[in-house]
N, C-alpha and C. Protein backbone atom coordinates (compact mmCIF):
# COMPACT_ATOMS: atom_id res chain seq x y z
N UNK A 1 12.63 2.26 33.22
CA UNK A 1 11.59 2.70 32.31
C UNK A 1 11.43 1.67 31.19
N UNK A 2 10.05 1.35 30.83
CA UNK A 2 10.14 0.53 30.05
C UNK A 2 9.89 0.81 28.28
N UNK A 3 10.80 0.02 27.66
CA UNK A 3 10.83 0.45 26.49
C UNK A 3 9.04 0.47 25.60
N UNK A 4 9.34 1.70 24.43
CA UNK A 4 8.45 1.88 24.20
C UNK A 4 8.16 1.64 22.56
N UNK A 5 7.35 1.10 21.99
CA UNK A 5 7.18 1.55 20.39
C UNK A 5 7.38 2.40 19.61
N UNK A 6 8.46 2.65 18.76
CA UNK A 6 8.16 4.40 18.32
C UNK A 6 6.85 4.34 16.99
N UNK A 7 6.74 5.25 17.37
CA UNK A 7 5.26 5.99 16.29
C UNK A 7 5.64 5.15 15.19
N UNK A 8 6.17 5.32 14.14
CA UNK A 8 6.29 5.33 12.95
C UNK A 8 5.93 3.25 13.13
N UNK A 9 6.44 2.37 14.34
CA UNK A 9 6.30 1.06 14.24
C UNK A 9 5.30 0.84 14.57
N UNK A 10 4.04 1.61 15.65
CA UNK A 10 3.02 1.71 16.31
C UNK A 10 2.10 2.08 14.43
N UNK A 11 2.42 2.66 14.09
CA UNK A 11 1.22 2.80 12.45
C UNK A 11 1.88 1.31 11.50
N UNK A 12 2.67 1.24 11.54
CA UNK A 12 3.24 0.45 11.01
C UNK A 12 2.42 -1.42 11.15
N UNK A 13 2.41 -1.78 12.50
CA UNK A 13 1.55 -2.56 12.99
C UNK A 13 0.00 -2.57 12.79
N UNK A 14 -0.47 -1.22 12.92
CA UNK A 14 -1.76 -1.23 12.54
C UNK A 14 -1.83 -1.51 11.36
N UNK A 15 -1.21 -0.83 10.13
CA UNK A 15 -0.93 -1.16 8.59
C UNK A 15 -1.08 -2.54 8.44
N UNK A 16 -0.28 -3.69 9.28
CA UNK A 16 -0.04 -5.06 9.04
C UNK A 16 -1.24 -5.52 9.03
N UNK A 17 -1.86 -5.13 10.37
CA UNK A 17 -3.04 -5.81 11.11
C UNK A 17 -4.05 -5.38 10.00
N UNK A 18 -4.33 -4.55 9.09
CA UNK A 18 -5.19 -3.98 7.91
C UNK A 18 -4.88 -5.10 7.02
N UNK A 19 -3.66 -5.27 6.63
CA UNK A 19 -3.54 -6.50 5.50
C UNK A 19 -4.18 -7.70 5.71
N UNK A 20 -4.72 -8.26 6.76
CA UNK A 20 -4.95 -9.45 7.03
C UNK A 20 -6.04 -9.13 6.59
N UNK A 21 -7.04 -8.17 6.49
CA UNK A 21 -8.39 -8.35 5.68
C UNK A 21 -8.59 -8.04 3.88
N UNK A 22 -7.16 -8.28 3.40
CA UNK A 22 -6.80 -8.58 2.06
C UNK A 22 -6.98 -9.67 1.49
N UNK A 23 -7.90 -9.25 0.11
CA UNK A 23 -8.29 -10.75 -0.35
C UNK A 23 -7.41 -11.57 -1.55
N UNK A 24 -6.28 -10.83 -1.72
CA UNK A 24 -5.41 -11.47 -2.79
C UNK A 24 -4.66 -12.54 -2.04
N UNK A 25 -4.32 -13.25 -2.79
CA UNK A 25 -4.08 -14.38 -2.80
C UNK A 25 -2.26 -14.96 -3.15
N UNK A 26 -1.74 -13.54 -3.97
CA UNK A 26 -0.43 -13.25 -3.84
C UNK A 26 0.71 -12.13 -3.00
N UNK A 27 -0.15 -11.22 -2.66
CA UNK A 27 0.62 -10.57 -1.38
C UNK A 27 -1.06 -9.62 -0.55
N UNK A 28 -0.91 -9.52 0.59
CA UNK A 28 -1.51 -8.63 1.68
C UNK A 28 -0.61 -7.57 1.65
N UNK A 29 -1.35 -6.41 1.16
CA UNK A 29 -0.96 -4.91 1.44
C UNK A 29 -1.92 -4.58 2.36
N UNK A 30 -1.39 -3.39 3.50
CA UNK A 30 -2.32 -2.79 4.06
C UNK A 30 -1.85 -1.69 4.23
N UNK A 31 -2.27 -0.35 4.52
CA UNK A 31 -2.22 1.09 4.60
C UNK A 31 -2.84 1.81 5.04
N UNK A 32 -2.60 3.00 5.77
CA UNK A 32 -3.31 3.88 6.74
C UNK A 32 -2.73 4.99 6.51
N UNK A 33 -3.60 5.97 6.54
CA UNK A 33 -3.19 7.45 6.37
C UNK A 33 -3.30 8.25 7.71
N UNK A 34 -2.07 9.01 8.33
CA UNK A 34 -2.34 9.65 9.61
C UNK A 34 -1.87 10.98 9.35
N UNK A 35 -2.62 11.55 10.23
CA UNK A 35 -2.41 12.89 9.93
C UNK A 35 -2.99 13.62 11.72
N UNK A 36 -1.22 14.47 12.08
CA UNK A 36 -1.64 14.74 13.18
C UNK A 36 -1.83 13.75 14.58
N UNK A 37 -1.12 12.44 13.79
CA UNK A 37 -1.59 11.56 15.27
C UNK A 37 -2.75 10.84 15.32
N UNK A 38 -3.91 11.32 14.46
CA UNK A 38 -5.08 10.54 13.88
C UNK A 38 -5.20 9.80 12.44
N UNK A 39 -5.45 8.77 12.76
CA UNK A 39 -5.78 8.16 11.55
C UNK A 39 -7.32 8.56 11.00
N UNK A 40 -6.60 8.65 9.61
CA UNK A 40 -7.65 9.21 8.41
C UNK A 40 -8.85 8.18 7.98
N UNK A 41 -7.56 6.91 7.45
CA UNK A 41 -8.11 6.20 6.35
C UNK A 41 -7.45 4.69 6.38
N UNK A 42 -7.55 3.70 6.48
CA UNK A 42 -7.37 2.54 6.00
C UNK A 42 -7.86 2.05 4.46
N UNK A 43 -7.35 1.75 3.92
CA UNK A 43 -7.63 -0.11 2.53
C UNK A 43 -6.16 -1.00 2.97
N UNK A 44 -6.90 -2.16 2.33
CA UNK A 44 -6.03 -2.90 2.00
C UNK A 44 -6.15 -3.27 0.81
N UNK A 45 -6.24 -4.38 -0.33
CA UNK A 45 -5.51 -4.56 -1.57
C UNK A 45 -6.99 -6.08 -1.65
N UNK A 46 -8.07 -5.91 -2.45
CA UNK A 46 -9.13 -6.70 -2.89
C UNK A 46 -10.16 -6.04 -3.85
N UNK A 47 -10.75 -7.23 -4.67
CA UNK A 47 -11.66 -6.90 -5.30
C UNK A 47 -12.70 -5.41 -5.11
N UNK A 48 -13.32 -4.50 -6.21
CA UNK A 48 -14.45 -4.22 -6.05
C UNK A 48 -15.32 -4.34 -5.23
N UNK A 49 -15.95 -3.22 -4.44
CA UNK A 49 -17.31 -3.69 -3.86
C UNK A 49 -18.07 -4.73 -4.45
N UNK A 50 -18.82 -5.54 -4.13
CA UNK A 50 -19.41 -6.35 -4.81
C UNK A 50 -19.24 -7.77 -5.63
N UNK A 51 -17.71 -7.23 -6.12
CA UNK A 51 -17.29 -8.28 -7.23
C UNK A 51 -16.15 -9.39 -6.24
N UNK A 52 -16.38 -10.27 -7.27
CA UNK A 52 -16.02 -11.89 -6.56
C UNK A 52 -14.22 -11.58 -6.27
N UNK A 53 -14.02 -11.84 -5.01
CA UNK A 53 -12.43 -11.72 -5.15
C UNK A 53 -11.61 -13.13 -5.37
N UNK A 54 -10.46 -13.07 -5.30
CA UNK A 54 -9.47 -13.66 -5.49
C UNK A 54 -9.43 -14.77 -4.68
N UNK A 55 -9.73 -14.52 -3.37
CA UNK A 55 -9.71 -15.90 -2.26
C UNK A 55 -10.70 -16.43 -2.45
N UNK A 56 -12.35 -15.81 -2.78
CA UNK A 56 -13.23 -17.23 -2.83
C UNK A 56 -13.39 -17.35 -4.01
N UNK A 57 -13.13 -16.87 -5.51
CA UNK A 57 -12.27 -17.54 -6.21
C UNK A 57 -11.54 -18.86 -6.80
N UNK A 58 -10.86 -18.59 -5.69
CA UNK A 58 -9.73 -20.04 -5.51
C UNK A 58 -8.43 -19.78 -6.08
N UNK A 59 -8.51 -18.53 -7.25
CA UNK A 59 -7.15 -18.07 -8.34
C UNK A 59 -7.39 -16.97 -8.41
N UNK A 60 -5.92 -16.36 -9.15
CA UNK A 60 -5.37 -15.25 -9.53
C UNK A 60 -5.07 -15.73 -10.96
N UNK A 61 -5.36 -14.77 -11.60
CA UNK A 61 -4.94 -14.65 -13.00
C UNK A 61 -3.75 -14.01 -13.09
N UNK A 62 -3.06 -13.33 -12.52
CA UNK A 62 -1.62 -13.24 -12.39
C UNK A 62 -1.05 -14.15 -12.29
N UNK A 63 -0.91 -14.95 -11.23
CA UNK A 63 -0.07 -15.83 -10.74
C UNK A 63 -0.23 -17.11 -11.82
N UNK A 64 -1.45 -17.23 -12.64
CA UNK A 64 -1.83 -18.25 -13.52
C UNK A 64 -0.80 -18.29 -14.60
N UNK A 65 -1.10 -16.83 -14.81
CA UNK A 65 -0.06 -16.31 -16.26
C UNK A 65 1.44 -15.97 -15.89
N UNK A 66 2.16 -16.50 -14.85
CA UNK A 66 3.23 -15.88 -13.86
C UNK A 66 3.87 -14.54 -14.14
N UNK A 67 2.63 -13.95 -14.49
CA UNK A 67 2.99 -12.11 -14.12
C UNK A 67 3.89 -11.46 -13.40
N UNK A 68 4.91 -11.63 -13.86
CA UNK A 68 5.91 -10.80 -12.32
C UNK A 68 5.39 -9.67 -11.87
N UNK A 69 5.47 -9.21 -10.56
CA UNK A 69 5.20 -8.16 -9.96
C UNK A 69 5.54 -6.38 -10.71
N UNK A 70 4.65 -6.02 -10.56
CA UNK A 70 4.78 -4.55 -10.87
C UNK A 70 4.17 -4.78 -12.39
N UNK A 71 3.90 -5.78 -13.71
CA UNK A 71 3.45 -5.49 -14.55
C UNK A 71 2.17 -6.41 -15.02
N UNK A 72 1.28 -5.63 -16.20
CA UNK A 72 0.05 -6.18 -16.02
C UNK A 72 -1.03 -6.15 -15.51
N UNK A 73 -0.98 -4.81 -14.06
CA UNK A 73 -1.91 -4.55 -12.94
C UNK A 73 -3.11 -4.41 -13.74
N UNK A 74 -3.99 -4.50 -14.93
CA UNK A 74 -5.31 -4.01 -15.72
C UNK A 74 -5.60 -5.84 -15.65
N UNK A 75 -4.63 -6.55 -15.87
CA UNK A 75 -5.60 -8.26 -15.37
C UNK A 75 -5.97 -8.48 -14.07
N UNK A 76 -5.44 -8.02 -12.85
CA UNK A 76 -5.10 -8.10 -11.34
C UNK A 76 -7.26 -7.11 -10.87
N UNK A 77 -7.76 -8.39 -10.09
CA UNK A 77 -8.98 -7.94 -9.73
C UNK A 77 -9.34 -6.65 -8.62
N UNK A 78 -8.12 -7.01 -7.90
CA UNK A 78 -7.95 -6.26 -6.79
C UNK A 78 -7.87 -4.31 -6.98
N UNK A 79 -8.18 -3.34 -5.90
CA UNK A 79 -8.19 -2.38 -5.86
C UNK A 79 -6.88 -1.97 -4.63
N UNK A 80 -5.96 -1.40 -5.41
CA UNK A 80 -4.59 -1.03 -4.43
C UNK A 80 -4.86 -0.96 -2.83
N UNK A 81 -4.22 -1.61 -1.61
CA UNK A 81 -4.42 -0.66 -0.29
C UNK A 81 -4.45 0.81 -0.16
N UNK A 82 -3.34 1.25 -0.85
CA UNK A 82 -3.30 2.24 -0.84
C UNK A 82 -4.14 3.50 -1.46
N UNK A 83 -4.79 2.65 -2.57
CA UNK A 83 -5.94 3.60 -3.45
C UNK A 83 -6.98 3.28 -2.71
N UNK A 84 -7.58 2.29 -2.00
CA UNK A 84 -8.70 1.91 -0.92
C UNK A 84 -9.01 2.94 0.33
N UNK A 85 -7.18 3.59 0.72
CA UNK A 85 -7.56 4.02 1.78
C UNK A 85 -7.42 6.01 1.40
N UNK A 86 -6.66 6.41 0.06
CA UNK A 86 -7.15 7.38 -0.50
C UNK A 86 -8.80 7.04 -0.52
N UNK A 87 -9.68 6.75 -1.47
CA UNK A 87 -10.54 6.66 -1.72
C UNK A 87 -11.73 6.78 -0.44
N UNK A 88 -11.25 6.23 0.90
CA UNK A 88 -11.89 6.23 2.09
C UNK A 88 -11.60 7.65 2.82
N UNK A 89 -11.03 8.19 2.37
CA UNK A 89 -10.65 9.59 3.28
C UNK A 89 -10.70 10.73 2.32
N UNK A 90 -11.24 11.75 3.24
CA UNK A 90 -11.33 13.38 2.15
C UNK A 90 -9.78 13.98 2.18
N UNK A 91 -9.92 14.82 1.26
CA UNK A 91 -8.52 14.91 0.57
C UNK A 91 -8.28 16.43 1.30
N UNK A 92 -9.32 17.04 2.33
CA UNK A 92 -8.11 17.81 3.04
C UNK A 92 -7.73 17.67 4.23
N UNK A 93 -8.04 16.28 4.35
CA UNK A 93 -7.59 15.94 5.83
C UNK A 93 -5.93 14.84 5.48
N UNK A 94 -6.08 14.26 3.91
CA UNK A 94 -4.83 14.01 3.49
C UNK A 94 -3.73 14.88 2.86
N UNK A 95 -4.15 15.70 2.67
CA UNK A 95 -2.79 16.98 2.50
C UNK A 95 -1.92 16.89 4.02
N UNK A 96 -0.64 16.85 3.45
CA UNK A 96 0.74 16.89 4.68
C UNK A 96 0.79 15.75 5.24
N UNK A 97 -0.30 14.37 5.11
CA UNK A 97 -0.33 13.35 5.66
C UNK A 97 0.64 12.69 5.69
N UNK A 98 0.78 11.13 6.32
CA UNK A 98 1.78 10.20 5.92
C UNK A 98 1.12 9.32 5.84
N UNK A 99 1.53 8.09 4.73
CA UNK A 99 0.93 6.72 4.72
C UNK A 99 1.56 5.98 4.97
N UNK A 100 1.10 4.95 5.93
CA UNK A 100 1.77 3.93 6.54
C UNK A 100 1.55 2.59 5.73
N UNK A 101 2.35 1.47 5.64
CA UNK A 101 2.14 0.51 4.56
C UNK A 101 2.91 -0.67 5.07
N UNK A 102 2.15 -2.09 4.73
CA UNK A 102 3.23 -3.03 4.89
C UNK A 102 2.36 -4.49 4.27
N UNK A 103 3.25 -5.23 3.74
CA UNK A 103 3.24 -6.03 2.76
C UNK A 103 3.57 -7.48 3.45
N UNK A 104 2.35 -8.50 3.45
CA UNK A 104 2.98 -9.69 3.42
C UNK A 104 2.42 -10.83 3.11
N UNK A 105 3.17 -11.65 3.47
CA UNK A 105 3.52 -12.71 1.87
C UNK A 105 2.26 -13.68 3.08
N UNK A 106 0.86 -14.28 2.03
CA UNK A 106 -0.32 -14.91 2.64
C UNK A 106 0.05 -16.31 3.12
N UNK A 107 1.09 -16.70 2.18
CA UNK A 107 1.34 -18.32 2.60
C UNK A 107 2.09 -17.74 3.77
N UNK A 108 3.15 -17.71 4.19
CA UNK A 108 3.36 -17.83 5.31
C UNK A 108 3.67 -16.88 6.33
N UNK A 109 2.88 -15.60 6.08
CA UNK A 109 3.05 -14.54 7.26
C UNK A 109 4.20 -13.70 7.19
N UNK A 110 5.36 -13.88 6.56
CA UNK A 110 6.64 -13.11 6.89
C UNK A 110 6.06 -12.08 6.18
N UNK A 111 7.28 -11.10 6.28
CA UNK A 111 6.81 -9.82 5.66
C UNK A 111 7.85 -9.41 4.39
N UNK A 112 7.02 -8.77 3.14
CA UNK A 112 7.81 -8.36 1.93
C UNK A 112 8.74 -7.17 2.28
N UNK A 113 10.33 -7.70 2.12
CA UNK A 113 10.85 -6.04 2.65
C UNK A 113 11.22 -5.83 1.25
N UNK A 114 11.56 -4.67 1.10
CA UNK A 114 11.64 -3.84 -0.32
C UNK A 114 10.50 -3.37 -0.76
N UNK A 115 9.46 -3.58 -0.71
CA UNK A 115 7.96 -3.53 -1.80
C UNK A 115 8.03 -1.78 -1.38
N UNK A 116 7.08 -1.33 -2.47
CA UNK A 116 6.82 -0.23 -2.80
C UNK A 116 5.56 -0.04 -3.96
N UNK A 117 5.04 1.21 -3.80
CA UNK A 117 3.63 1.41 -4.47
C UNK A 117 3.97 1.00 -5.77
N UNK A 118 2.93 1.03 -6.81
CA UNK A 118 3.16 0.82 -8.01
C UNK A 118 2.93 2.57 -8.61
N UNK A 119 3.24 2.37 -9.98
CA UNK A 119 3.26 3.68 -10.39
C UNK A 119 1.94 4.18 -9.96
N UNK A 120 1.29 3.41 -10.47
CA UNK A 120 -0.40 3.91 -10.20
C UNK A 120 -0.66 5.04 -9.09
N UNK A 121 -0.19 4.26 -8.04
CA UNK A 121 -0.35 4.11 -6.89
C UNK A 121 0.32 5.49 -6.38
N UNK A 122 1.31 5.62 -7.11
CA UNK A 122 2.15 6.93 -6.57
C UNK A 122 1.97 8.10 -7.21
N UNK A 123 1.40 8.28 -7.91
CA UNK A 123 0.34 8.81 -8.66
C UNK A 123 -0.81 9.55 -7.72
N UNK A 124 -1.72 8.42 -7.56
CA UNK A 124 -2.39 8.82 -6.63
C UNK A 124 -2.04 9.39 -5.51
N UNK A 125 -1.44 8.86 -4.79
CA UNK A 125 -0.60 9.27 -3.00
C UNK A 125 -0.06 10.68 -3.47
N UNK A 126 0.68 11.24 -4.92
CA UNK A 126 0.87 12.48 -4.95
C UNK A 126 -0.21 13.27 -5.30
N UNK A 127 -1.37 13.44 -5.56
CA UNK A 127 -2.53 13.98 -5.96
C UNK A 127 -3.37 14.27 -4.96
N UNK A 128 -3.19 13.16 -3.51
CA UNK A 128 -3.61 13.20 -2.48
C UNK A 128 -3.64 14.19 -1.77
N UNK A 129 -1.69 14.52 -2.05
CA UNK A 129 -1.67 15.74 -1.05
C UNK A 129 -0.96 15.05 0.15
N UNK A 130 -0.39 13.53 0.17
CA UNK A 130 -0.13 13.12 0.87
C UNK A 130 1.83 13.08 1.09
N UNK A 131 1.82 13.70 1.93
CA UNK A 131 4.02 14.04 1.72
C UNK A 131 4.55 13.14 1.76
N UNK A 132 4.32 11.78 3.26
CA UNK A 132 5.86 11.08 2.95
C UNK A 132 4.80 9.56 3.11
N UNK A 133 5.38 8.44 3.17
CA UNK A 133 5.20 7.22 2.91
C UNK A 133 6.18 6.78 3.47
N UNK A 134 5.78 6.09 4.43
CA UNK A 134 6.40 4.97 5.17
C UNK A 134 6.12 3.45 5.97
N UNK A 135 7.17 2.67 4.62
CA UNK A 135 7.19 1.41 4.24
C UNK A 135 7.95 0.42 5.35
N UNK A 136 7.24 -0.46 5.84
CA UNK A 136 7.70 -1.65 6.88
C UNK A 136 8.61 -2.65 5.83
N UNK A 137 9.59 -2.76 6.41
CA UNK A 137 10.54 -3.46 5.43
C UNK A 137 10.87 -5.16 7.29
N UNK A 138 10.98 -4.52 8.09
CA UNK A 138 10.76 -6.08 9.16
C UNK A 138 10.34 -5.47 10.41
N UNK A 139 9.76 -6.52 10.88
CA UNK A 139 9.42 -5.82 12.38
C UNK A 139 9.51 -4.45 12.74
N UNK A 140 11.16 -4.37 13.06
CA UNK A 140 11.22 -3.12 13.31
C UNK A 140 12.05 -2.29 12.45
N UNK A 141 11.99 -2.30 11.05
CA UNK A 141 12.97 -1.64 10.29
C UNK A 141 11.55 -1.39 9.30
N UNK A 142 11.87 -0.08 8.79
CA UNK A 142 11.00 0.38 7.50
C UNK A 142 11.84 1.88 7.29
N UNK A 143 11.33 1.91 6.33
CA UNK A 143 11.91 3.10 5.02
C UNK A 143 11.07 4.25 4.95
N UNK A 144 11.47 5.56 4.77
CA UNK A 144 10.50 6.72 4.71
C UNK A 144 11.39 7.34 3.78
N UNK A 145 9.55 7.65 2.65
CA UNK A 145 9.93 7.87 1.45
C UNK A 145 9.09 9.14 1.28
N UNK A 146 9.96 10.47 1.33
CA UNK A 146 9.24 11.94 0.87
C UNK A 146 8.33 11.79 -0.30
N UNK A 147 6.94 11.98 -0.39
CA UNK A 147 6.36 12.52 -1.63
C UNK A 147 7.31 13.48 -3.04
N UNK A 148 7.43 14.10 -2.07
CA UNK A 148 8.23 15.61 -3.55
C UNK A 148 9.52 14.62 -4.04
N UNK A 149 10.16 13.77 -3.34
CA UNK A 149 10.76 12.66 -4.54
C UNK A 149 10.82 12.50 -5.69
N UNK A 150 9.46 11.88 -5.42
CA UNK A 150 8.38 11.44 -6.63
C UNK A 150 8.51 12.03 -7.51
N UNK A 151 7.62 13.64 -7.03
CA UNK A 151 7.57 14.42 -7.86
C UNK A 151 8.89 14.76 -8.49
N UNK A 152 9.75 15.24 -7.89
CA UNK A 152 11.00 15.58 -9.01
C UNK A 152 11.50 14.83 -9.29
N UNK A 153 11.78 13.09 -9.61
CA UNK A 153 11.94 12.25 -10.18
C UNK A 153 11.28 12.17 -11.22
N UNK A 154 10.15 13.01 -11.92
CA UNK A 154 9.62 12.70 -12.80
C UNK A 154 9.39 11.11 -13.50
N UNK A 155 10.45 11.09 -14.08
CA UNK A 155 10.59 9.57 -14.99
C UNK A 155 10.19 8.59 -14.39
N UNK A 156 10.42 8.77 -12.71
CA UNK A 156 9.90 7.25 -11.94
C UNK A 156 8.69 7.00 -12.20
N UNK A 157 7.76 7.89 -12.41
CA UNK A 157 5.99 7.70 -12.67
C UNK A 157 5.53 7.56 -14.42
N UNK A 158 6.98 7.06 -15.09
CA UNK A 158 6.18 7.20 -16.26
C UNK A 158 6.39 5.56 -16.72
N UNK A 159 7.13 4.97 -16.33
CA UNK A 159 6.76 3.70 -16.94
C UNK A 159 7.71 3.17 -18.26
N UNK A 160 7.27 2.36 -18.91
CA UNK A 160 8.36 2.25 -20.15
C UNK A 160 8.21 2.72 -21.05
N UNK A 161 6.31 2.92 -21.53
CA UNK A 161 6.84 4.07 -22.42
C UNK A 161 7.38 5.64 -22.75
N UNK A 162 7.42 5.98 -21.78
CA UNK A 162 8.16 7.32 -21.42
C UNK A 162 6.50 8.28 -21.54
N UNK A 163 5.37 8.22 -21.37
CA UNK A 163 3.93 8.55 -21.25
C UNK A 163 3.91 9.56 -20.29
């Protein structure tokens, strides 16, 4: 019998294959919401409808100002994958959902293991209605992360000033 993909690497791949139509210029996020075996919703991580992104561009104002990751996101042009693909799907077909996600690096294809939403971001995904999140960390290794976490972690969603 021949070996098979399990689910969770089968969304996982599609997630990847979503990042490649990411227009930042410092990491490709991509994300998909399934629910039931069907996918909901895709974004990946670029500019506004309309507005000029990051690749034709030529720069990032992050990377200009060497912004480390996770702070500063109000200079950053881009609209989250993950808020792209909330935003693309109705919110009662994302209740109980899972979001699939995976991160990688544009210069040379490998993939970001560790990454995770930003507060923003988790924020949203709990408002969604969406339960667990699960993050591609390599090929075949990724992380699944319960929603209600979140939620009873409180403090993780508040940031530094304690807000």
């Amino acid at each position: 019998m021949a070996d098979r993909i399990s689910k969770e690497n089968y969304y996982l791949d599609i997630a990847q294959t979503v990042a490649e139509r990411c227009t930042c210029l410092r990491r490709k996020f991509g994300a998909i919401i399934v629910k039931d075996d069907s996918i909901i919703a895709t974004g990946y991580n670029g500019a506004p409808r309309g507005r000029v992104n990051c690749i034709d561009r030529g720069s990032c104002i992050r990377e200009e100002l060497k912004i480390p990751r996770g702070e500063r996101y109000e200079l950053c042009r881009a609209v989250h994958a993950e808020a792209n693909a909330i935003i693309a799907a109705p919110r009662d077909q994302m209740l109980g959902s899972t979001l699939y996600m995976a991160c990688v690096n544009p210069k040379d294809g490998s993939l970001y293991a560790g990454t995770s939403s930003c507060m923003m971001c988790k924020r949203m995904i709990i408002n969604a209605g969406i339960e667990t999140v699960v993050v591609r960390d390599t090929p075949e290794e990724f992380r699944v992360i319960r929603v209600q976490d979140w939620i009873a972690d409180d403090d993780s969603l508040t940031g530094v000033f304690g807000y």
